[in-house]
Protein backbone atom coordinates (compact mmCIF):
# COMPACT_ATOMS: atom_id res chain seq x y z
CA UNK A 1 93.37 70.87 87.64
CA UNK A 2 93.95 74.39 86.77
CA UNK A 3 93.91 75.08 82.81
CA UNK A 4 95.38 78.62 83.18
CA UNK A 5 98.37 77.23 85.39
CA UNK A 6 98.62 74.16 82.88
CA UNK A 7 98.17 76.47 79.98
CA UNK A 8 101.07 79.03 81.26
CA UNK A 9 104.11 76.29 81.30
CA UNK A 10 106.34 76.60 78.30
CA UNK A 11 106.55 72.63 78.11
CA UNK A 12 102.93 72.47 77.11
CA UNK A 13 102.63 75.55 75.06
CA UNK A 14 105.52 73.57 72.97
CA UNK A 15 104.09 70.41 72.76
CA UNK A 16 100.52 71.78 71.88
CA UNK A 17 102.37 73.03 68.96
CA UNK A 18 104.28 70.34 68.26
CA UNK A 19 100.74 68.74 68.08
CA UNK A 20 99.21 70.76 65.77
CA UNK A 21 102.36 70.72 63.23
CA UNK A 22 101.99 66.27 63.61
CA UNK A 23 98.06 66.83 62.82
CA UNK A 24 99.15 69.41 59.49
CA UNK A 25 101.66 66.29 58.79
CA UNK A 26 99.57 63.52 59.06
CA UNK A 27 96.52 65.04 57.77
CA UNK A 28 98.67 65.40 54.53
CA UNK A 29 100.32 62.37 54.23
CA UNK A 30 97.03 60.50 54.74
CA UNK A 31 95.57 63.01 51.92
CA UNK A 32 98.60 62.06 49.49
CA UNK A 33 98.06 58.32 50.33
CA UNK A 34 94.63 58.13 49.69
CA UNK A 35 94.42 60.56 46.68
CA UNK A 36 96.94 57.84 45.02
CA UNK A 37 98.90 58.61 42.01
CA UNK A 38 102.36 57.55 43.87
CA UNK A 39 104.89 54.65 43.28
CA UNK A 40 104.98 51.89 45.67
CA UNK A 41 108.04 53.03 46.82
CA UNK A 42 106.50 56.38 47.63
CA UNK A 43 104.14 54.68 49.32
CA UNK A 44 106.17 52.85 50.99
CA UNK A 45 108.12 56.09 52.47
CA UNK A 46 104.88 57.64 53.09
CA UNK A 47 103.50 55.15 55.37
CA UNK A 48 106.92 54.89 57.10
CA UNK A 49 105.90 58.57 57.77
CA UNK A 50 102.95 58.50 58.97
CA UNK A 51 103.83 56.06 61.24
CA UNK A 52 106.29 57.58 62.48
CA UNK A 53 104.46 61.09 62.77
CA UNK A 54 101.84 58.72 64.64
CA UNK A 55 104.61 57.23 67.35
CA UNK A 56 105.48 61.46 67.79
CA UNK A 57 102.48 62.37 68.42
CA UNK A 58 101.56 59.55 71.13
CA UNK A 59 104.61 60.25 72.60
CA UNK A 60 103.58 63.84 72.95
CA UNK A 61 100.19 63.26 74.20
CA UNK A 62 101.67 61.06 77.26
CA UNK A 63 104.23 63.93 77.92
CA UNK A 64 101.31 66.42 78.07
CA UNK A 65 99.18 64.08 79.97
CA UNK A 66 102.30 63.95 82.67
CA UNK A 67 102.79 67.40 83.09
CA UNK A 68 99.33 67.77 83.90
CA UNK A 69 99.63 65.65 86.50
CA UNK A 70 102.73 67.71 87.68
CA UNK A 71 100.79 71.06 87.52
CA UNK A 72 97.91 69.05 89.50
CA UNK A 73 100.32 68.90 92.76
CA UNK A 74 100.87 72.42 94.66
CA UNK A 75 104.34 73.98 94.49
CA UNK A 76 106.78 72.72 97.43
């Protein structure tokens, strides 16, 4: 596969971002979980989050890993 080509789509520039701002999110959900100090409820809501943050960013990584596979077949 070509990186550059890959790299050059708009798609995957936005989903690598999109990536990076799930990571920020469930990097500090996880942090505010495990540092404690919140209700249950809050707990409650924050694990909602984080699973949902976690469904979002599989879903991303499966679009990424098709469009690679689109990029990997020449133009017609």
């Amino acid at each position: 596969m070509n990186a550059r080509l890959f790299l050059r789509h708009r798609e995957v520039r936005l989903s690598l971002m999109s990536i990076l701002g799930q990571l920020i999110l469930i990097t500090f959900t996880s942090v505010k979980l495990v540092a404690g100090g919140v209700s249950t409820e809050q707990d409650l809501v924050l694990v909602l989050v984080l699973i949902g943050f976690a469904f979002i960013f599989a879903v991303t990584i499966l679009r990424l890993r098709n469009l690679a596979k689109i990029t990997d077949y020449p133009e017609i």
